[in-house]
C-alpha atoms as a PDB file:
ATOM      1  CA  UNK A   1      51.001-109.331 -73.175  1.00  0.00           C
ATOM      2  CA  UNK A   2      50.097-109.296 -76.756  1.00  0.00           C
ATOM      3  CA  UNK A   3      46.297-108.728 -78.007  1.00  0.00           C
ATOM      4  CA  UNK A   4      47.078-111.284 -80.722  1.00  0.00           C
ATOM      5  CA  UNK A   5      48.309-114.080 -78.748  1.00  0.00           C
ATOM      6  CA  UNK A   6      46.984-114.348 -75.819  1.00  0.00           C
ATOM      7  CA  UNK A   7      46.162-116.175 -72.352  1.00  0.00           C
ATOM      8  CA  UNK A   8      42.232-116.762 -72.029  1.00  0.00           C
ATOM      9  CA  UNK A   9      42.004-115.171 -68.542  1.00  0.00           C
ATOM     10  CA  UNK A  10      43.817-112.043 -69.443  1.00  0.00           C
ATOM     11  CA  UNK A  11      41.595-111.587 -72.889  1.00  0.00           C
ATOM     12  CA  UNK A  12      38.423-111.994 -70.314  1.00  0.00           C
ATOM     13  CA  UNK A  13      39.416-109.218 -68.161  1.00  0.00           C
ATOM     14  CA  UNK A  14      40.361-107.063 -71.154  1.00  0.00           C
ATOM     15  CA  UNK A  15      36.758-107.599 -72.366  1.00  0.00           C
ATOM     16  CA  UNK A  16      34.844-106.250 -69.592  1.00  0.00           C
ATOM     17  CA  UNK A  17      36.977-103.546 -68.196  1.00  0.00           C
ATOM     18  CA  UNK A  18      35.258 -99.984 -68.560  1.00  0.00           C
ATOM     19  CA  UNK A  19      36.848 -97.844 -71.190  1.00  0.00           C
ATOM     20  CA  UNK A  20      38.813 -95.696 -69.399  1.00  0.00           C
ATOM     21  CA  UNK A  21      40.621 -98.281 -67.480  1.00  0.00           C
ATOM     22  CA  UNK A  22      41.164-100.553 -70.942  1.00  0.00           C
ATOM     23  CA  UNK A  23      42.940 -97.670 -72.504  1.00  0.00           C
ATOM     24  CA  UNK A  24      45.255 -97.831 -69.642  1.00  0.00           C
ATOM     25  CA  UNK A  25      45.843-101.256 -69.739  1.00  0.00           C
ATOM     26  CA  UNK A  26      46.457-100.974 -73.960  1.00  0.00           C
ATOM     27  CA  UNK A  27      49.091 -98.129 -73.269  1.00  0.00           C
ATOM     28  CA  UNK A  28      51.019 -99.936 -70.630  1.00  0.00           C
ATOM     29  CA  UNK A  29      50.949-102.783 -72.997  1.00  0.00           C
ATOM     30  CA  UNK A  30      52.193-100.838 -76.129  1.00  0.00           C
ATOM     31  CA  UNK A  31      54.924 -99.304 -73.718  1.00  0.00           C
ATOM     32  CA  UNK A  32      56.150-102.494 -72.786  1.00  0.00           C
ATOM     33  CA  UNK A  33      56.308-103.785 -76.696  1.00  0.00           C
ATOM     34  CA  UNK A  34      58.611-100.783 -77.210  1.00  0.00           C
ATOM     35  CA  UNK A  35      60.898-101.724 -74.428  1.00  0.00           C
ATOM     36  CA  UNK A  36      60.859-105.069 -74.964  1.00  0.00           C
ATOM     37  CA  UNK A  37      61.871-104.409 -79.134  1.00  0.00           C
ATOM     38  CA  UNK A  38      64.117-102.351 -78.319  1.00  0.00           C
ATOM     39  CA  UNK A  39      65.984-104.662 -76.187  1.00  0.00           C
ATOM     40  CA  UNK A  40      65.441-103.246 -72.562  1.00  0.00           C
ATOM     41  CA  UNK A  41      64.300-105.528 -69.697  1.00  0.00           C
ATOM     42  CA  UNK A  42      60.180-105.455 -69.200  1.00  0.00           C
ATOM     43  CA  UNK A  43      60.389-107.281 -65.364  1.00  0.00           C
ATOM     44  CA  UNK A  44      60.309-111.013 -64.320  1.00  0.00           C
ATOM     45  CA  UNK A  45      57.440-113.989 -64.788  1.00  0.00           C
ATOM     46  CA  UNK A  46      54.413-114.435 -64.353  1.00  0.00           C
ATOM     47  CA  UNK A  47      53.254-112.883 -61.315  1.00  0.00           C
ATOM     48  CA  UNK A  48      50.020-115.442 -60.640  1.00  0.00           C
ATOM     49  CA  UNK A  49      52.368-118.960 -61.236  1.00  0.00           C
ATOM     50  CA  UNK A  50      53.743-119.053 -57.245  1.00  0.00           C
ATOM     51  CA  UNK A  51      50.377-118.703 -56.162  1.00  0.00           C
ATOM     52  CA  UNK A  52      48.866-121.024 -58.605  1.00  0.00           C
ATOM     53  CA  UNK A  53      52.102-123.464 -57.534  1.00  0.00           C
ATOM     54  CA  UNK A  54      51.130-123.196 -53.565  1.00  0.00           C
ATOM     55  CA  UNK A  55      47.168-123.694 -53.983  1.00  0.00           C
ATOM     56  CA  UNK A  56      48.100-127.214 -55.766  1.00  0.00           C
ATOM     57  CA  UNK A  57      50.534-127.952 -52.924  1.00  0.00           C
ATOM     58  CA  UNK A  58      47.361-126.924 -50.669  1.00  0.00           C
ATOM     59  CA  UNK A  59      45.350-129.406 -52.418  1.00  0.00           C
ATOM     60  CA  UNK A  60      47.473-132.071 -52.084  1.00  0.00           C
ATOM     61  CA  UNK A  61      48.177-131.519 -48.182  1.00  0.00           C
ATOM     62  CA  UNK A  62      51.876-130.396 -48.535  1.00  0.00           C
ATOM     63  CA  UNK A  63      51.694-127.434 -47.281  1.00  0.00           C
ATOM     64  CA  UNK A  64      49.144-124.445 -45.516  1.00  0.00           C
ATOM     65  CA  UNK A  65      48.145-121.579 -48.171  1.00  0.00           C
ATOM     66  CA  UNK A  66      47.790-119.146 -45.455  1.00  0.00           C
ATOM     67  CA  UNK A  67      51.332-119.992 -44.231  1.00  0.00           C
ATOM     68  CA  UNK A  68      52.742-119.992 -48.171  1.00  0.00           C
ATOM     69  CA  UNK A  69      50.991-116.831 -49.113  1.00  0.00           C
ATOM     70  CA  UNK A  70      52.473-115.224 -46.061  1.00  0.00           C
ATOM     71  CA  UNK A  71      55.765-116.266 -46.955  1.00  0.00           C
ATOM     72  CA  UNK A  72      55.694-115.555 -50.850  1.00  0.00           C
ATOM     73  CA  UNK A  73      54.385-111.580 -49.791  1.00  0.00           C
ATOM     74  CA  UNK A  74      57.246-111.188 -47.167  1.00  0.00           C
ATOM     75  CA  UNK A  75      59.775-112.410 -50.173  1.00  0.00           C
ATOM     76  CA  UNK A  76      58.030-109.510 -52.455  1.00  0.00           C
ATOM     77  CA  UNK A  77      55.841-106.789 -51.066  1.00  0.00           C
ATOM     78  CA  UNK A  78      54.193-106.383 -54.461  1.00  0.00           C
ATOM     79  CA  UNK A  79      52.001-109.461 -53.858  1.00  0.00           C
ATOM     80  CA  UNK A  80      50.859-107.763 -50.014  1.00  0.00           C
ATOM     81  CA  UNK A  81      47.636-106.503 -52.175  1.00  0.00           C
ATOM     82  CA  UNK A  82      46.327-109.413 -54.005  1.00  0.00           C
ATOM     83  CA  UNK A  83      47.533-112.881 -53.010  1.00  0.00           C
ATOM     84  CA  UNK A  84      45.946-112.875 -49.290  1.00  0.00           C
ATOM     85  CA  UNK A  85      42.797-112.087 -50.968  1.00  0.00           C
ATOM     86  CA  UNK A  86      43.466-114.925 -53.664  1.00  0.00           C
ATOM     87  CA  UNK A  87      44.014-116.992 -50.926  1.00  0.00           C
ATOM     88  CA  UNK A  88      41.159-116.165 -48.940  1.00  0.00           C
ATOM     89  CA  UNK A  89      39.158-116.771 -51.604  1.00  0.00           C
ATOM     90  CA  UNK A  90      40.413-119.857 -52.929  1.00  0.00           C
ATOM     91  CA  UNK A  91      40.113-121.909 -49.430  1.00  0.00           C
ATOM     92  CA  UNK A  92      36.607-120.362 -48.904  1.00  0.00           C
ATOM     93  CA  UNK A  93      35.754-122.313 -52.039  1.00  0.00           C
ATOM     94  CA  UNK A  94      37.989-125.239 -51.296  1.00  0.00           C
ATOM     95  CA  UNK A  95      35.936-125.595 -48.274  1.00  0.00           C
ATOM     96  CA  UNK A  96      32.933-125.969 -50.139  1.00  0.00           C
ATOM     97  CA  UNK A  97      34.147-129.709 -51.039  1.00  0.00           C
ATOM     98  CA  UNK A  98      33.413-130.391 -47.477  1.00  0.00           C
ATOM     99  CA  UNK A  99      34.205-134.537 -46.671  1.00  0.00           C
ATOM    100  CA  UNK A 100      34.899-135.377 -50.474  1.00  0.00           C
ATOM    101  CA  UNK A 101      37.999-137.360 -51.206  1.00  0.00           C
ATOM    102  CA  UNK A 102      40.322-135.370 -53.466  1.00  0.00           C
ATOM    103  CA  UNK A 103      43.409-135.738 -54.875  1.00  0.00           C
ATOM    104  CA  UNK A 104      45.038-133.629 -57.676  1.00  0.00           C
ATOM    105  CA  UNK A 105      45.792-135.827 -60.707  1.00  0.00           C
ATOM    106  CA  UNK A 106      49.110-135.879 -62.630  1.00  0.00           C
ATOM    107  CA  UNK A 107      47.612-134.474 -65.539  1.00  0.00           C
ATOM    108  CA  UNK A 108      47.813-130.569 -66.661  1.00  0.00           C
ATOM    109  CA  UNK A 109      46.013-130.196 -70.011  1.00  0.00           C
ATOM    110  CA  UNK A 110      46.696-127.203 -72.043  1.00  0.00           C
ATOM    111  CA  UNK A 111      45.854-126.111 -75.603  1.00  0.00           C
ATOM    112  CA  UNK A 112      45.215-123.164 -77.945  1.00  0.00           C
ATOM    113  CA  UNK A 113      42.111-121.773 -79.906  1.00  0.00           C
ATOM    114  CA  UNK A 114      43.341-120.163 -82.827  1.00  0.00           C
ATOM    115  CA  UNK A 115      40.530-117.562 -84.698  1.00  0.00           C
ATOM    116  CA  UNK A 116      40.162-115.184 -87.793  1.00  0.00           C
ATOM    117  CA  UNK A 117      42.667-117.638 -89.733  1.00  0.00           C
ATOM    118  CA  UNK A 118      45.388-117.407 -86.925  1.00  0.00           C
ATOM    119  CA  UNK A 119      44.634-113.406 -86.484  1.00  0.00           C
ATOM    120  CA  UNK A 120      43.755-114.133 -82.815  1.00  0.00           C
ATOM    121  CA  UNK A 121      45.356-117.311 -80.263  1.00  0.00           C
ATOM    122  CA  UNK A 122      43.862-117.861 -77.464  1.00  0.00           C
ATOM    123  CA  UNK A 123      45.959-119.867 -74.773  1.00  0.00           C
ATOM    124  CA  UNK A 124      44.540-122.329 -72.168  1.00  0.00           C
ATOM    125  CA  UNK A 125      47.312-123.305 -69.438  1.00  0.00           C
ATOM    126  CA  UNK A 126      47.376-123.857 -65.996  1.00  0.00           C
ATOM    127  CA  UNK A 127      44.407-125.870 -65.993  1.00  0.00           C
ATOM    128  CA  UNK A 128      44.876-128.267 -62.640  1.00  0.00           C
ATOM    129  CA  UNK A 129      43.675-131.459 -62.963  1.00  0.00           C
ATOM    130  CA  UNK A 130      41.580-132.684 -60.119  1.00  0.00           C
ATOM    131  CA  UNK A 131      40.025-136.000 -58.858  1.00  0.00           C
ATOM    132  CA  UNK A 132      36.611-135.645 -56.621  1.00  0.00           C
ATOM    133  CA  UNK A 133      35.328-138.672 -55.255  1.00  0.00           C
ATOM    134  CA  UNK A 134      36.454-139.923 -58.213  1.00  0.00           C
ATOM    135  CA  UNK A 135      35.012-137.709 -60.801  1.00  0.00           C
ATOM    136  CA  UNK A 136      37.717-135.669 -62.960  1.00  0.00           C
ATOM    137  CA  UNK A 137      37.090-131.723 -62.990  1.00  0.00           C
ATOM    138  CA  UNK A 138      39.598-129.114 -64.515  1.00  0.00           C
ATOM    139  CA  UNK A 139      39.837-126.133 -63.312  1.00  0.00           C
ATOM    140  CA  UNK A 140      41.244-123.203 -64.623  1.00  0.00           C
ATOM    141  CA  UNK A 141      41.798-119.783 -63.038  1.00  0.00           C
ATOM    142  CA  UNK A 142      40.683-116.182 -62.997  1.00  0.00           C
ATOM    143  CA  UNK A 143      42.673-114.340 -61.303  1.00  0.00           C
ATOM    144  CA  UNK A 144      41.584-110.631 -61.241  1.00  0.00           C
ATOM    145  CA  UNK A 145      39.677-108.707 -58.896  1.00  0.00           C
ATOM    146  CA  UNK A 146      38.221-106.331 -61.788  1.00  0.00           C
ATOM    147  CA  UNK A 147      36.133-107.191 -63.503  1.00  0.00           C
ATOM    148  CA  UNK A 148      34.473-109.709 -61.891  1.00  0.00           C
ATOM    149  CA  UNK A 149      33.686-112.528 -63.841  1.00  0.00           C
ATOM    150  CA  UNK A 150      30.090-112.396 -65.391  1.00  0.00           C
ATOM    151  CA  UNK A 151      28.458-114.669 -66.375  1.00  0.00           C
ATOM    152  CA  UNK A 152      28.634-114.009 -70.064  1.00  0.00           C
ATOM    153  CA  UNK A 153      32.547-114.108 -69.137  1.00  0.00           C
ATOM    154  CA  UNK A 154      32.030-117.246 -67.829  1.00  0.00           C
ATOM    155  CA  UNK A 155      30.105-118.473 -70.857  1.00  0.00           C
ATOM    156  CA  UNK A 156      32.921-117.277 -73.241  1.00  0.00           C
ATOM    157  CA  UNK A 157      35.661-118.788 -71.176  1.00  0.00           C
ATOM    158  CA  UNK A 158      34.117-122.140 -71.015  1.00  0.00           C
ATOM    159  CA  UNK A 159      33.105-122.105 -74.580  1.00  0.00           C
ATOM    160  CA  UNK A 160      36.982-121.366 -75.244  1.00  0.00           C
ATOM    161  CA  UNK A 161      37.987-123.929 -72.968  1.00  0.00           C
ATOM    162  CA  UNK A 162      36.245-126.438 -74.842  1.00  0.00           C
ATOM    163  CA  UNK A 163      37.849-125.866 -78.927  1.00  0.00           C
ATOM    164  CA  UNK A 164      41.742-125.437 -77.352  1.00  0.00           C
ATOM    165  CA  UNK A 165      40.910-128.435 -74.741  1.00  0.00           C
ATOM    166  CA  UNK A 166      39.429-130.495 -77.753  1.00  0.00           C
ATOM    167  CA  UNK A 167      40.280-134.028 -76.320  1.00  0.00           C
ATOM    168  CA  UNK A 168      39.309-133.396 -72.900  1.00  0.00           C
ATOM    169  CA  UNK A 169      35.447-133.805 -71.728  1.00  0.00           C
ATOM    170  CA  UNK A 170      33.974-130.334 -71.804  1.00  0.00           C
ATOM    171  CA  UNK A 171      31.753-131.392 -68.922  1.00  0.00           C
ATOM    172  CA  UNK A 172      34.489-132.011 -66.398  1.00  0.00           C
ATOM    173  CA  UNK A 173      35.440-127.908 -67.204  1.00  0.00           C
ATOM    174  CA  UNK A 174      35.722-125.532 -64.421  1.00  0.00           C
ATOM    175  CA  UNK A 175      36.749-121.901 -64.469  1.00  0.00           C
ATOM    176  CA  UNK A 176      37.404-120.428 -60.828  1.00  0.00           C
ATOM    177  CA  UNK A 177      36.880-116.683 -60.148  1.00  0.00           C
ATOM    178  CA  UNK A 178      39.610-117.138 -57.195  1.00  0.00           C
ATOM    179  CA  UNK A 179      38.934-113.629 -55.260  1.00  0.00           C
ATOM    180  CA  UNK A 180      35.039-113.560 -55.170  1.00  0.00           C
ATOM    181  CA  UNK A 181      35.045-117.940 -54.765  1.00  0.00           C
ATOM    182  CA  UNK A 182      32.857-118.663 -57.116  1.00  0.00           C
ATOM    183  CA  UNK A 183      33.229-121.091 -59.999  1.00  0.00           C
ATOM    184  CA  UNK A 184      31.542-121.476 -63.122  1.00  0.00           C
ATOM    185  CA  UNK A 185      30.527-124.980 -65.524  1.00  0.00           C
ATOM    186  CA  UNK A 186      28.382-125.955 -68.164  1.00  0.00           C
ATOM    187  CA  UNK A 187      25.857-127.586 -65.825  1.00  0.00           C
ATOM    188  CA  UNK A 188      25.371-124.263 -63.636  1.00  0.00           C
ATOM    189  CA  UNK A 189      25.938-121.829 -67.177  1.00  0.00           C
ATOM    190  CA  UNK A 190      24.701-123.626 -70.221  1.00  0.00           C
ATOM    191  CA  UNK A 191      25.994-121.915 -73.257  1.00  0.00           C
ATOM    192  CA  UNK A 192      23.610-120.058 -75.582  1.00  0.00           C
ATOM    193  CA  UNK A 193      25.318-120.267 -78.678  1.00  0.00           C
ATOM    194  CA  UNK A 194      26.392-116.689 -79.335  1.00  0.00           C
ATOM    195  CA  UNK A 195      29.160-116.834 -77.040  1.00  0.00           C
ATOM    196  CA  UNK A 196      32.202-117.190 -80.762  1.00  0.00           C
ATOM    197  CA  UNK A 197      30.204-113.614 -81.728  1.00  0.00           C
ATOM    198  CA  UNK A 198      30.898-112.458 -78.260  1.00  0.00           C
ATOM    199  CA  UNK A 199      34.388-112.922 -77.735  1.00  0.00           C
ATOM    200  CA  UNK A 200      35.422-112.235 -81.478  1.00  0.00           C
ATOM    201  CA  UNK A 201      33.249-108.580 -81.385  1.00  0.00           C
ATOM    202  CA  UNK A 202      35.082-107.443 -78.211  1.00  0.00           C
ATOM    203  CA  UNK A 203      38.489-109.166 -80.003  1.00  0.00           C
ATOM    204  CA  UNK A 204      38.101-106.513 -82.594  1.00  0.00           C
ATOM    205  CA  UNK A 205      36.982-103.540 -80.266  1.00  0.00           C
ATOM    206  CA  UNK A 206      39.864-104.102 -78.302  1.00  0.00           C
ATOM    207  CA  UNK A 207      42.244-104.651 -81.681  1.00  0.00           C
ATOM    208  CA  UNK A 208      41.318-101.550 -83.395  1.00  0.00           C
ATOM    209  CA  UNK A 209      41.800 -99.011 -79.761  1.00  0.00           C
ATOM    210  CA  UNK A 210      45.082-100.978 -79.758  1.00  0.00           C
ATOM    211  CA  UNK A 211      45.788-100.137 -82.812  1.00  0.00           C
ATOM    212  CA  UNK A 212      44.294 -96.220 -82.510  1.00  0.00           C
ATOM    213  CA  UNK A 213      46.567 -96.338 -79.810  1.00  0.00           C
ATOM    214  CA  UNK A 214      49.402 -97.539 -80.655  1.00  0.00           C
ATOM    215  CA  UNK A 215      49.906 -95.054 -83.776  1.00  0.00           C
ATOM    216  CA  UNK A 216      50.402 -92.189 -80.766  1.00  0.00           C
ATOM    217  CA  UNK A 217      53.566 -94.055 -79.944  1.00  0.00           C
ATOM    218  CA  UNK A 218      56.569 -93.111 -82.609  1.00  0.00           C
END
């Protein structure tokens, strides 16, 4: 992970974690910089792309999540802690489409915000297109079990969403808070218009402990 560059859910999370646990998360990060510059191995992919994989399978009636998930955790024990609960979570809001048709559409938009005259990136992938009775919506996932996603986080993501996804109608934006089932659009969380100070004040806070951090490290 770099602070600089930077996927949209992970910068969320890193903005509303408590203190304590965000200086944890910098150090890991700086640790892993030094392995990875100095040529040693810092582990595989990403670990949230299998699940996102089998949820769009789910959608499109391939295959049973609860079945997948079951199957991707016996292949690696490190998922046995999160991806049930992703899973739970995702088909309790699935459910919530009741009778609609749906259909997942061949399109995958992605994009990037850049800030601060390229300073700060902000990357908006794995975005699943979606048709419901006939009305586009793209969703795009938080993962995390903490923090939750407020609403403010909400706000900020969707604001986001809508400079790297330029071309794409902001209305039709979704994010998902997979564990807790709960998603988030401009038509439930109107933005108020502070939500660039927001996200580029906590950019900075987190910057500068990086930084502080990071000069511990020789």
């Amino acid at each position: 992970m770099s602070i600089n560059i930077i996927h949209l859910n992970k910068l969320l999370r890193l903005m509303y974690m408590p203190n304590n646990v965000l200086i944890l998360e910098l150090r890991k990060d700086i640790r892993t910089e030094i392995k990875k510059n100095s040529g040693q191995s810092t582990g595989g992919g990403d670990f949230y792309q299998p699940m996102w994989h089998d949820i769009k399978r789910h959608v499109l009636g391939e295959i049973d999540l609860t079945e997948a998930t079951e199957a991707r955790v016996a292949a690696n024990q490190n998922r046995k802690n999160l991806y049930p609960r992703l899973a739970a979570g995702f088909l309790k809001l699935w459910l919530r489409g009741g009778n609609q048709q749906v259909a997942v559409l061949e399109k995958s938009p992605k994009g990037r915000y850049d800030a601060i005259q390229g300073e700060l990136t902000i990357k908006v992938e794995s975005v699943m297109g979606i048709s419901i009775d006939g009305n586009e919506r793209l969703g795009y996932p938080y993962w995390f079990p903490d923090p939750a996603l407020s609403e403010e986080a909400a706000r900020v993501g969707l604001w986001a969403m809508e400079r790297a996804l330029g071309e794409e109608n902001k209305e039709n934006m979704r994010i998902f808070d997979i564990v807790r089932s709960e998603f988030y659009s401009l038509q439930n969380l109107p933005l108020k218009g502070n939500e660039e100070k927001v996200l580029l004040d906590n950019f900075h806070r987190i910057s500068k402990l990086r930084e502080k951090l990071r000069a511990e490290y020789k």
